[in-house]
PDB file of N, CA and C in Angstrom:
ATOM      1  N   UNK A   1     111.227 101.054  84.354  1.00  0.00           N
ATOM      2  CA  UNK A   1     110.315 102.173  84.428  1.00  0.00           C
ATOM      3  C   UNK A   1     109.894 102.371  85.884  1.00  0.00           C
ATOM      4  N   UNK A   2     109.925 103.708  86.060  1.00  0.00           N
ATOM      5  CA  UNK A   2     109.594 104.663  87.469  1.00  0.00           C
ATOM      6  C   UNK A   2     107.933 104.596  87.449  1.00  0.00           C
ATOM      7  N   UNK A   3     106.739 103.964  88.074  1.00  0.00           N
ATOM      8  CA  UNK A   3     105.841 104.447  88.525  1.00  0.00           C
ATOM      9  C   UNK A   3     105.213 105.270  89.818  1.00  0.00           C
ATOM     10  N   UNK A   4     105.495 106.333  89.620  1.00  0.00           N
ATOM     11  CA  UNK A   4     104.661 107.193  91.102  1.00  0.00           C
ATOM     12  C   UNK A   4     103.483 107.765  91.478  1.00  0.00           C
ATOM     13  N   UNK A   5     103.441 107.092  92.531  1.00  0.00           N
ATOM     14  CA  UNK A   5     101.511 107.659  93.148  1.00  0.00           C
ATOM     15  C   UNK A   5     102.053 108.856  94.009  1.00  0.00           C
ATOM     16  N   UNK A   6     101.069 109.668  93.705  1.00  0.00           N
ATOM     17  CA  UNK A   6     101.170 110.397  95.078  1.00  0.00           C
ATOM     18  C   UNK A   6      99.429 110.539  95.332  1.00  0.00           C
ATOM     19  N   UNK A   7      99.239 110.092  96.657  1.00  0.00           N
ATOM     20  CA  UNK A   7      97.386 110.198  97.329  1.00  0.00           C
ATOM     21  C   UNK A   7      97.275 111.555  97.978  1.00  0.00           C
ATOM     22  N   UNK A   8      95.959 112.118  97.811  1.00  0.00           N
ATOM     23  CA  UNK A   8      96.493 113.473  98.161  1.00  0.00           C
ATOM     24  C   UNK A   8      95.066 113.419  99.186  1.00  0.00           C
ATOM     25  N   UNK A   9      94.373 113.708 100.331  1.00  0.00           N
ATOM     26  CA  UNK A   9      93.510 114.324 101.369  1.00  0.00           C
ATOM     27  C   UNK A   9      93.461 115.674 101.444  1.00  0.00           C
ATOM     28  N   UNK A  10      92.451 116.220 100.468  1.00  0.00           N
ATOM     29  CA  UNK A  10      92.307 117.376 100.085  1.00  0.00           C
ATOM     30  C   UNK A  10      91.523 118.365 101.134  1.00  0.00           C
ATOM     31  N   UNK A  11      91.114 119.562 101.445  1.00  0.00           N
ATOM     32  CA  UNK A  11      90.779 120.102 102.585  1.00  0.00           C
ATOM     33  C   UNK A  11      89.543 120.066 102.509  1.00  0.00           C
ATOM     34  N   UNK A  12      88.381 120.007 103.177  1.00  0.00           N
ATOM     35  CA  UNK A  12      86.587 119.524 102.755  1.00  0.00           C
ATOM     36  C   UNK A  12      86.014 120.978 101.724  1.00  0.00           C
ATOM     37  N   UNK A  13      86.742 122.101 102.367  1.00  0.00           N
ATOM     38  CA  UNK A  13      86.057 122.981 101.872  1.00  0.00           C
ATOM     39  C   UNK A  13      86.743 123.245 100.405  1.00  0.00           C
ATOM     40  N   UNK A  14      87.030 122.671  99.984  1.00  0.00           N
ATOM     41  CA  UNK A  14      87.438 122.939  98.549  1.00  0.00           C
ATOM     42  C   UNK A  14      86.328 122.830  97.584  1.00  0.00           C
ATOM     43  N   UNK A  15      86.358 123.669  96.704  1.00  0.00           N
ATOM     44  CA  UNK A  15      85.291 123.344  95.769  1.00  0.00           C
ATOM     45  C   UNK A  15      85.817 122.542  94.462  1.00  0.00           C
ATOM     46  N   UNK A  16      84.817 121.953  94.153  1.00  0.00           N
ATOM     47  CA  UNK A  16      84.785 121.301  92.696  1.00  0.00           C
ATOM     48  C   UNK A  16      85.810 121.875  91.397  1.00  0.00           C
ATOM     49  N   UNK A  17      85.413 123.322  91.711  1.00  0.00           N
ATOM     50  CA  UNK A  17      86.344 123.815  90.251  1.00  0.00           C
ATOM     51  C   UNK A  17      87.635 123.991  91.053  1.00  0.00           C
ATOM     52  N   UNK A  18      88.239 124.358  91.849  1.00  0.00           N
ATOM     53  CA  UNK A  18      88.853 123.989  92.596  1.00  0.00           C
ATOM     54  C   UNK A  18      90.275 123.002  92.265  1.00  0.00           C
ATOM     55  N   UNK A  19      89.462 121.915  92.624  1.00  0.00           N
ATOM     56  CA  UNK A  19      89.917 120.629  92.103  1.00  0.00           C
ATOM     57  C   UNK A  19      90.142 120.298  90.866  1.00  0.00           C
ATOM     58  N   UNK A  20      88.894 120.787  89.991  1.00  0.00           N
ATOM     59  CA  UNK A  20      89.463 120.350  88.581  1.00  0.00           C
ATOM     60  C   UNK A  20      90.715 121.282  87.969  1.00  0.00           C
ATOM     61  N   UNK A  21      90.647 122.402  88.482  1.00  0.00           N
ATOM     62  CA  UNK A  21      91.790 123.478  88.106  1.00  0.00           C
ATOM     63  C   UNK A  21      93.244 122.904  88.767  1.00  0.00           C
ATOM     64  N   UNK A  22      93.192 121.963  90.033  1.00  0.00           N
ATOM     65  CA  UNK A  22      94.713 121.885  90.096  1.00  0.00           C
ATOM     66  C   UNK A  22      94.658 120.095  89.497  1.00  0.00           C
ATOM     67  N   UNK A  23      93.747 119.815  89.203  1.00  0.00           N
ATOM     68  CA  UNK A  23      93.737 118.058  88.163  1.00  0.00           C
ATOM     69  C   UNK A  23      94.566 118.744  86.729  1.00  0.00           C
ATOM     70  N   UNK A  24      93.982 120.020  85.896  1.00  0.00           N
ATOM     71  CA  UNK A  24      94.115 120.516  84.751  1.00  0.00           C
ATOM     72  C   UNK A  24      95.608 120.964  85.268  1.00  0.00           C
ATOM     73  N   UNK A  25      96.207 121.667  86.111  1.00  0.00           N
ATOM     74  CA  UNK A  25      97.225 122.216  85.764  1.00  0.00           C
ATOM     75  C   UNK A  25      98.673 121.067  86.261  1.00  0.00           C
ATOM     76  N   UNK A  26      98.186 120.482  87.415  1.00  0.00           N
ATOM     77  CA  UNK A  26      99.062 119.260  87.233  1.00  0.00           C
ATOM     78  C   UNK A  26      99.217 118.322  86.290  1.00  0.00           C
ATOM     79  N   UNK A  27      97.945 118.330  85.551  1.00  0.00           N
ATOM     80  CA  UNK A  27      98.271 117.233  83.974  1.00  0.00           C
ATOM     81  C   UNK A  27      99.369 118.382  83.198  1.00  0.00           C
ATOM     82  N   UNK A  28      98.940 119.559  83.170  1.00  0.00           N
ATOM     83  CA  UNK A  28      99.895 120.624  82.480  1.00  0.00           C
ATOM     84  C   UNK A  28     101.377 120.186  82.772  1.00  0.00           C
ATOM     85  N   UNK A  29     101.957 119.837  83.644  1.00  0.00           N
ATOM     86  CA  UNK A  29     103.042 120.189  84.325  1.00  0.00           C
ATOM     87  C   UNK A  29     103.563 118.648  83.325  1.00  0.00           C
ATOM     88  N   UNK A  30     102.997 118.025  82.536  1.00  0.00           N
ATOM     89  CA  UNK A  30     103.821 116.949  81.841  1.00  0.00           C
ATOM     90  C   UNK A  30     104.261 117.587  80.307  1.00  0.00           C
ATOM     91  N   UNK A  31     103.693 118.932  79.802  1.00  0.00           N
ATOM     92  CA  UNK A  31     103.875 119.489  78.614  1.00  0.00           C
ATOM     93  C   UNK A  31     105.227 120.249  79.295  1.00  0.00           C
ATOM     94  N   UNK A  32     105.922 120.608  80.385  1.00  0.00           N
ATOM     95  CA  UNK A  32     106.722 121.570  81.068  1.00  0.00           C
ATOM     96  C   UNK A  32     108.089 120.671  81.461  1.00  0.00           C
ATOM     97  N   UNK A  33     107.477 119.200  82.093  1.00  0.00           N
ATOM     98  CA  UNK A  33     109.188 118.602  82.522  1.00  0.00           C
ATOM     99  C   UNK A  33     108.740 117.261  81.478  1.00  0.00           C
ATOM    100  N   UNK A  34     109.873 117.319  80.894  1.00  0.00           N
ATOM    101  CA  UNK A  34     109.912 116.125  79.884  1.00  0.00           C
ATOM    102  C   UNK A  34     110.085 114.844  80.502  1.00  0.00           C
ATOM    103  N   UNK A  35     110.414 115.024  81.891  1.00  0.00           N
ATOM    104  CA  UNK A  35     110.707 113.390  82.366  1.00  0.00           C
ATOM    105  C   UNK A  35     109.635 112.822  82.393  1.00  0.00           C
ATOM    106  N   UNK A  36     108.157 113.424  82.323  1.00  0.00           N
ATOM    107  CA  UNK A  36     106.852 112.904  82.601  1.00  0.00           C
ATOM    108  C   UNK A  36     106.664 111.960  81.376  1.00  0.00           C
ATOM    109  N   UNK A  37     106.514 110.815  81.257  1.00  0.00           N
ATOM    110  CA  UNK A  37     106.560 109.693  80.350  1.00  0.00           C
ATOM    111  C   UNK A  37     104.515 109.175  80.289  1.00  0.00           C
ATOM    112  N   UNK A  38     104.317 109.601  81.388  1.00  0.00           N
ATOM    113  CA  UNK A  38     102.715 109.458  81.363  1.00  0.00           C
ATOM    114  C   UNK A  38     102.219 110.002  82.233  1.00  0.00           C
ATOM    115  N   UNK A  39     101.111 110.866  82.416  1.00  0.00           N
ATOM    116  CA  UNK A  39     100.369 111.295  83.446  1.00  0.00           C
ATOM    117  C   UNK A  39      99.133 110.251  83.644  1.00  0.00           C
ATOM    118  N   UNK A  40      98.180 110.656  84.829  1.00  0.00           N
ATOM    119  CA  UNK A  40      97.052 109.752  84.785  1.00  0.00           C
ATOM    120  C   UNK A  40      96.881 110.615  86.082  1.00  0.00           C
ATOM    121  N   UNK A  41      95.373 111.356  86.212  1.00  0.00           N
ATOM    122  CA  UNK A  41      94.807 111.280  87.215  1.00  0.00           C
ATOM    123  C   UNK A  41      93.879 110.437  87.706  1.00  0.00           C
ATOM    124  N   UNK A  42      94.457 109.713  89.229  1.00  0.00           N
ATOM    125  CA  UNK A  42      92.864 108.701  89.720  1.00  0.00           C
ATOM    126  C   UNK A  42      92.635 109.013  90.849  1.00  0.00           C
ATOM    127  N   UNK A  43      91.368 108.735  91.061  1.00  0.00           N
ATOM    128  CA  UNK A  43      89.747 108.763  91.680  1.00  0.00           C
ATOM    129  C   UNK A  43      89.744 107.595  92.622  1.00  0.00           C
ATOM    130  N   UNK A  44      89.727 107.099  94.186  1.00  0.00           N
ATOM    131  CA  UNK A  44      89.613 106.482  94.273  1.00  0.00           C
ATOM    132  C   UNK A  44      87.830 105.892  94.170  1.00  0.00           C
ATOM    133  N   UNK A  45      87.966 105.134  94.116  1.00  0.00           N
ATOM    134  CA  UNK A  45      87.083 104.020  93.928  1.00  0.00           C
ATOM    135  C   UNK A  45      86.282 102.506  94.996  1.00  0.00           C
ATOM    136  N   UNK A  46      87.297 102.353  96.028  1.00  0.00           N
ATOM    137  CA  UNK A  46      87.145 101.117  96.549  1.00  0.00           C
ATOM    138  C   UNK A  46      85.977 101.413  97.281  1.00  0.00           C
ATOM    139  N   UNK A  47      85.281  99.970  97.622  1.00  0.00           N
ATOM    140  CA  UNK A  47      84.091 100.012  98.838  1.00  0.00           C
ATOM    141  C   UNK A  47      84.671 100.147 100.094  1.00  0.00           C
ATOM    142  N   UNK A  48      85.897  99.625 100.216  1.00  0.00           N
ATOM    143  CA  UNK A  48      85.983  98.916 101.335  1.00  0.00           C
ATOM    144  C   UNK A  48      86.360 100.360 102.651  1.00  0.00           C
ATOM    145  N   UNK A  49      86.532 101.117 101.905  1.00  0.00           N
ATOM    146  CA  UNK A  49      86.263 102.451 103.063  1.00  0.00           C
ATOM    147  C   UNK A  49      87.722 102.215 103.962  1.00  0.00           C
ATOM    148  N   UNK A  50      88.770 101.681 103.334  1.00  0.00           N
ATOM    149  CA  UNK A  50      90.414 102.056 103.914  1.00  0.00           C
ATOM    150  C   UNK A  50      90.951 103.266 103.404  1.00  0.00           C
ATOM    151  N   UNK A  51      90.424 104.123 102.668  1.00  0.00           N
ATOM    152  CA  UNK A  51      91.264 105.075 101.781  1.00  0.00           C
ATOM    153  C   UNK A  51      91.957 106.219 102.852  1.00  0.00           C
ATOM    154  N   UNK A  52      91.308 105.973 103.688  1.00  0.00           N
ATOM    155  CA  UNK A  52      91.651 107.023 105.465  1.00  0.00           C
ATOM    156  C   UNK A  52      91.604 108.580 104.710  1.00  0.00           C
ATOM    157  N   UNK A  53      90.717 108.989 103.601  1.00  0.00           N
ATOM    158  CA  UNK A  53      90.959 110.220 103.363  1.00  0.00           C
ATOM    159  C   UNK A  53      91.246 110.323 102.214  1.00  0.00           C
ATOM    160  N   UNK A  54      92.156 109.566 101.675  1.00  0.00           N
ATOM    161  CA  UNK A  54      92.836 109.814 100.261  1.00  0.00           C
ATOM    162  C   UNK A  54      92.206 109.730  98.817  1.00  0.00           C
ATOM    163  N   UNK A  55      91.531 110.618  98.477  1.00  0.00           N
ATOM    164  CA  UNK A  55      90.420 110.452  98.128  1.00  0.00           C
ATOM    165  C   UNK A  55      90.828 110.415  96.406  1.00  0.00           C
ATOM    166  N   UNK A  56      92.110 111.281  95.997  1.00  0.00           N
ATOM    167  CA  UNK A  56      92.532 110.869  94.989  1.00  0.00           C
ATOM    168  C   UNK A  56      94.196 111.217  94.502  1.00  0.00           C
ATOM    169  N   UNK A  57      94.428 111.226  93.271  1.00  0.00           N
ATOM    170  CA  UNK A  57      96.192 111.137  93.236  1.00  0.00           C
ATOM    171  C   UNK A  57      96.333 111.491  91.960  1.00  0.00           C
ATOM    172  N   UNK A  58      97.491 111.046  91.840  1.00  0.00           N
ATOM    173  CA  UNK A  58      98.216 110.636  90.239  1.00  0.00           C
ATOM    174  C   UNK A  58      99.406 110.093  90.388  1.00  0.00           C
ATOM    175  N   UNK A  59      99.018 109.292  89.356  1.00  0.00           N
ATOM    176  CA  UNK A  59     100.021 108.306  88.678  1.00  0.00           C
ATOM    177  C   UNK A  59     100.967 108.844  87.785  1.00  0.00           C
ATOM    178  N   UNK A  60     102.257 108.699  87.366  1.00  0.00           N
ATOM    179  CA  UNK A  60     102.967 108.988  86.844  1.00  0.00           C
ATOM    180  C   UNK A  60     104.429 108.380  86.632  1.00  0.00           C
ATOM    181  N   UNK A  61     104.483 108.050  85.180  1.00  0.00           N
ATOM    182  CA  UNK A  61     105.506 107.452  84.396  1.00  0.00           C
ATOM    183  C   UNK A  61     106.806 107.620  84.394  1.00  0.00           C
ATOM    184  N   UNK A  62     108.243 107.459  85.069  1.00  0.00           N
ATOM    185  CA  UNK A  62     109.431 107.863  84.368  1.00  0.00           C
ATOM    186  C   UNK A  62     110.191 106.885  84.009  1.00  0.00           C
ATOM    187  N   UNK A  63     111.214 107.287  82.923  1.00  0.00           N
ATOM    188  CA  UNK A  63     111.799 105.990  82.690  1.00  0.00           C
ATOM    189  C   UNK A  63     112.906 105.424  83.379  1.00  0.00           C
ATOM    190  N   UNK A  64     113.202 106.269  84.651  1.00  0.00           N
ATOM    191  CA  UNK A  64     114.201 105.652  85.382  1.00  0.00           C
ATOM    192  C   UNK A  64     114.011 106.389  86.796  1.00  0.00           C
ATOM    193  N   UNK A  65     115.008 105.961  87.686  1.00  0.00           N
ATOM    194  CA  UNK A  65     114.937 106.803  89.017  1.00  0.00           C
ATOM    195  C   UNK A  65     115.687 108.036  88.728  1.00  0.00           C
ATOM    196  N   UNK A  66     116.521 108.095  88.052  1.00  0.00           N
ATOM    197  CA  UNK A  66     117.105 109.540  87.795  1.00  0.00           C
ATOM    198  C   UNK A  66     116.094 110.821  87.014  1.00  0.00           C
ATOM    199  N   UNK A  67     115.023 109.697  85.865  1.00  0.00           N
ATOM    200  CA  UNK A  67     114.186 110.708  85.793  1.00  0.00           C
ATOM    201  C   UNK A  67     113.262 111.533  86.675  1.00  0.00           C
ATOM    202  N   UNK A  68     112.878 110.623  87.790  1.00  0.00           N
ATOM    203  CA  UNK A  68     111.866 110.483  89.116  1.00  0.00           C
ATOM    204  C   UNK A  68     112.808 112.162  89.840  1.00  0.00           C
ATOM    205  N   UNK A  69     114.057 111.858  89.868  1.00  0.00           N
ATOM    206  CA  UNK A  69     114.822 112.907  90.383  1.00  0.00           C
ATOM    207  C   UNK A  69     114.561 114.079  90.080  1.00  0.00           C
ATOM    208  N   UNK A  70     114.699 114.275  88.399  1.00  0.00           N
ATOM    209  CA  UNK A  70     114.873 114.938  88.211  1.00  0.00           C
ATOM    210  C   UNK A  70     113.351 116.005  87.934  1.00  0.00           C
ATOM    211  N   UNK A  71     112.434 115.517  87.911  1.00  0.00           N
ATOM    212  CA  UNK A  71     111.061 116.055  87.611  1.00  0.00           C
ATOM    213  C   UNK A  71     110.594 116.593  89.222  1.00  0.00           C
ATOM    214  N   UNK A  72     111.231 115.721  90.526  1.00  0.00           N
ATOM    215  CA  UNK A  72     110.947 115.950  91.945  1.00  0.00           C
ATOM    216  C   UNK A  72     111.754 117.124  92.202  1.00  0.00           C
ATOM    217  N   UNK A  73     112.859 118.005  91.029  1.00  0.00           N
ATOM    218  CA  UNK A  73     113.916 118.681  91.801  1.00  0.00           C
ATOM    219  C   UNK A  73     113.256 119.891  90.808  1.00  0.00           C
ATOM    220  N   UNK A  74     112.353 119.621  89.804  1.00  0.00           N
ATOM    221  CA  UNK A  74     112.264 120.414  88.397  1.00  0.00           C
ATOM    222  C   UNK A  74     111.717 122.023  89.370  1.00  0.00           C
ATOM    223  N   UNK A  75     111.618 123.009  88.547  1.00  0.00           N
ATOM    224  CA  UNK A  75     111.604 124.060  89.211  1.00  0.00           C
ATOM    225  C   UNK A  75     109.545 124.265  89.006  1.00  0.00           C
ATOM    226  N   UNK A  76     109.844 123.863  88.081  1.00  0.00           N
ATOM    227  CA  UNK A  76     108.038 123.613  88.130  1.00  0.00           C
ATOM    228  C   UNK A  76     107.035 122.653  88.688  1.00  0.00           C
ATOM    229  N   UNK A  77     107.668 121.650  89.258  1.00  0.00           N
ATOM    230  CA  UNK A  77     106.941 121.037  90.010  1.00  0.00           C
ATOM    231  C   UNK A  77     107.092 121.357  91.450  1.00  0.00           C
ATOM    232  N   UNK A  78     108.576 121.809  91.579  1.00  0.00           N
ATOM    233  CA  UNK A  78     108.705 122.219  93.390  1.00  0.00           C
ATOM    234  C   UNK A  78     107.609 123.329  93.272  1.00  0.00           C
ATOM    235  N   UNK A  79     107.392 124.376  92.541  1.00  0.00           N
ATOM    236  CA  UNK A  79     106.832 125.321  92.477  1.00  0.00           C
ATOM    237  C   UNK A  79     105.405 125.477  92.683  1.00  0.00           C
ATOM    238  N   UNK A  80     104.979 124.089  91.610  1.00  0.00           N
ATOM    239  CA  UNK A  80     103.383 123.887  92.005  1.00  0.00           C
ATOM    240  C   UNK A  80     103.087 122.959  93.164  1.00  0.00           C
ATOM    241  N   UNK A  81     103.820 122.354  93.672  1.00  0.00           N
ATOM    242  CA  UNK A  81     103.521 121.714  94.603  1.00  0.00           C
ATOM    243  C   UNK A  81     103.739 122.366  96.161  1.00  0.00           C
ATOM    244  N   UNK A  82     104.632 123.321  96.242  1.00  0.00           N
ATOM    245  CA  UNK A  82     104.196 124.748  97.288  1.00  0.00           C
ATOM    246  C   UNK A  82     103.378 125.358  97.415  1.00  0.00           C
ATOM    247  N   UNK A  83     103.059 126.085  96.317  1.00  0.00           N
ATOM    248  CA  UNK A  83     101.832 127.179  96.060  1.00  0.00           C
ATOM    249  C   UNK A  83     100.348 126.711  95.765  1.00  0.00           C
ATOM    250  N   UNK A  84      99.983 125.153  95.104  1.00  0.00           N
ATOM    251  CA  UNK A  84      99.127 124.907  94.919  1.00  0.00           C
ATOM    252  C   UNK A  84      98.512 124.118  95.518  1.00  0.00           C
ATOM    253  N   UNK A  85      99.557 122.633  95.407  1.00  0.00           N
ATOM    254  CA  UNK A  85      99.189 121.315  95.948  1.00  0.00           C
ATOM    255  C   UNK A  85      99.019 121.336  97.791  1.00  0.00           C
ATOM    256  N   UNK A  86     100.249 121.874  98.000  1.00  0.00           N
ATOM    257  CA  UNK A  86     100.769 121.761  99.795  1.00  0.00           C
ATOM    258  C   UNK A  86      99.343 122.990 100.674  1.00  0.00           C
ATOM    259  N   UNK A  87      98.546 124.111  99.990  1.00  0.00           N
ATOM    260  CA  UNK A  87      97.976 124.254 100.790  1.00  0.00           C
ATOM    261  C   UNK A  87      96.925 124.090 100.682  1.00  0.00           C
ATOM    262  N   UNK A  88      96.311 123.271  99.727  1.00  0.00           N
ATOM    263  CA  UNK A  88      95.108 122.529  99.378  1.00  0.00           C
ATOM    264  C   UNK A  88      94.918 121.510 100.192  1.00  0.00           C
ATOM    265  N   UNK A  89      95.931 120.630 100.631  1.00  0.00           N
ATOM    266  CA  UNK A  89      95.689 119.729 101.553  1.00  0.00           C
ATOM    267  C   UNK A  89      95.402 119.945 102.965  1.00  0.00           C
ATOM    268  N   UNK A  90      94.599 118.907 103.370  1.00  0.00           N
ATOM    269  CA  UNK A  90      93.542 118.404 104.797  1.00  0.00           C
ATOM    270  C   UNK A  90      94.681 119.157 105.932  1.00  0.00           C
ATOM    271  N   UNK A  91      95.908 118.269 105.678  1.00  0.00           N
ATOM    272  CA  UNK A  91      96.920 118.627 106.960  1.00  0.00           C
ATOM    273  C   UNK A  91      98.339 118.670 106.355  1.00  0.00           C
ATOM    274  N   UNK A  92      98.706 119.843 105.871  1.00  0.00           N
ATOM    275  CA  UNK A  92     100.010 119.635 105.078  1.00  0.00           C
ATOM    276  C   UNK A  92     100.724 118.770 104.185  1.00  0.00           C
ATOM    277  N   UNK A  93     102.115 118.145 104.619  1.00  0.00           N
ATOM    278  CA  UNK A  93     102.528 116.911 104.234  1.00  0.00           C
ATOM    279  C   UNK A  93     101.729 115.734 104.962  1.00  0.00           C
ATOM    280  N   UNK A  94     101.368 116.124 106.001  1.00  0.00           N
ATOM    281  CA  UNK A  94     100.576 114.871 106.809  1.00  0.00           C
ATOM    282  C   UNK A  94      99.576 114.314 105.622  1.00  0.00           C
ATOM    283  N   UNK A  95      98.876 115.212 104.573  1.00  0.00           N
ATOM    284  CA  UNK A  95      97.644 114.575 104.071  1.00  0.00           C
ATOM    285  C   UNK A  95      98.378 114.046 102.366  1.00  0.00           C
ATOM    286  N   UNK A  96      99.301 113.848 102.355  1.00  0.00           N
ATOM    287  CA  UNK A  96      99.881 113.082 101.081  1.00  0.00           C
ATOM    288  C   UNK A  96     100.610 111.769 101.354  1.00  0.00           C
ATOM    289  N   UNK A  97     100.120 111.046 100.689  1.00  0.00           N
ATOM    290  CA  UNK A  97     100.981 109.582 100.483  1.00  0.00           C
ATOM    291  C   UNK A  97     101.538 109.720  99.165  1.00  0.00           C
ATOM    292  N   UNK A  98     103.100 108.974  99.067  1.00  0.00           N
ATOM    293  CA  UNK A  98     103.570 108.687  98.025  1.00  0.00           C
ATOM    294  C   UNK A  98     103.933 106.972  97.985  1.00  0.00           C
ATOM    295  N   UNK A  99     103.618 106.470  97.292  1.00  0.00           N
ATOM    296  CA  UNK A  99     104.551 105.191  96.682  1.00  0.00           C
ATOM    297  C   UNK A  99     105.015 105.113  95.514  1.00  0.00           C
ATOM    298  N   UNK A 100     106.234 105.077  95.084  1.00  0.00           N
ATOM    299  CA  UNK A 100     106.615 105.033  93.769  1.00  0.00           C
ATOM    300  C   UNK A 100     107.399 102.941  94.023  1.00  0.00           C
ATOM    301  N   UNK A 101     107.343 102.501  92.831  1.00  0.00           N
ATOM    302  CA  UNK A 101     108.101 101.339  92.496  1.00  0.00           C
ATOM    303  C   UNK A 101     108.651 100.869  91.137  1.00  0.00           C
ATOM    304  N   UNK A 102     109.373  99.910  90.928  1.00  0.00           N
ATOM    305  CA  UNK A 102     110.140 100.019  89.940  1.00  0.00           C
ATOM    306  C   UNK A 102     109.071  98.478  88.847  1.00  0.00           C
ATOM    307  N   UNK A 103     108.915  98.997  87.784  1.00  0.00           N
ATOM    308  CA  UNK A 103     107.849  97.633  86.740  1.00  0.00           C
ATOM    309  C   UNK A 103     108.582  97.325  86.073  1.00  0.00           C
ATOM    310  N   UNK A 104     110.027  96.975  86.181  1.00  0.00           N
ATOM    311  CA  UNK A 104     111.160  95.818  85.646  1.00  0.00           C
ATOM    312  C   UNK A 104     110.516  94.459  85.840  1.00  0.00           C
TER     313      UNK A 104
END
């Protein structure tokens, strides 16, 4: 199994509904590409004040790297992640982290 984070540094002036509208429509986007095996939006949380910004993400399930492929190539996620995700953020691609790894 495929787990992927992506951390996102969102722009200050964003508002609240804002945010919950692209939390709601990115959970959407797992009823649209079937490779999505689990969604999860998270919040960071820590004290320790390393987050450099990244204030929150999502997690997400596939069952292989080919699924990972194929949901990263899907026409609905390139789609929302142009128009929605990419200009919501602090500094473009600069303000996203991804780590994905394999829980074999």
């Amino acid at each position: 199994m495929i787990v992927h984070y992506s951390f996102f540094a969102w722009r200050s002036e964003l508002s609240r509904a804002t945010l919950a509208a692209l939390r709601d429509d990115f959970a959407a986007l797992a009823q649209v590409i079937p490779e999505i095996r689990d969604f999860r939006w998270v919040i960071n949380n820590s004290t320790e004040g390393l987050n450099q910004g990244f204030g929150e993400g999502v997690r997400i399930e596939f069952h292989d790297a080919s699924a990972r492929q194929r949901y990263l190539e899907h026409p609905a996620h390139v789609s929302f992640a142009a128009d929605r995700v990419i200009p919501a953020l602090r500094d473009g691609l600069n303000s996203v982290l991804v780590f994905d790894y394999d829980e074999r």
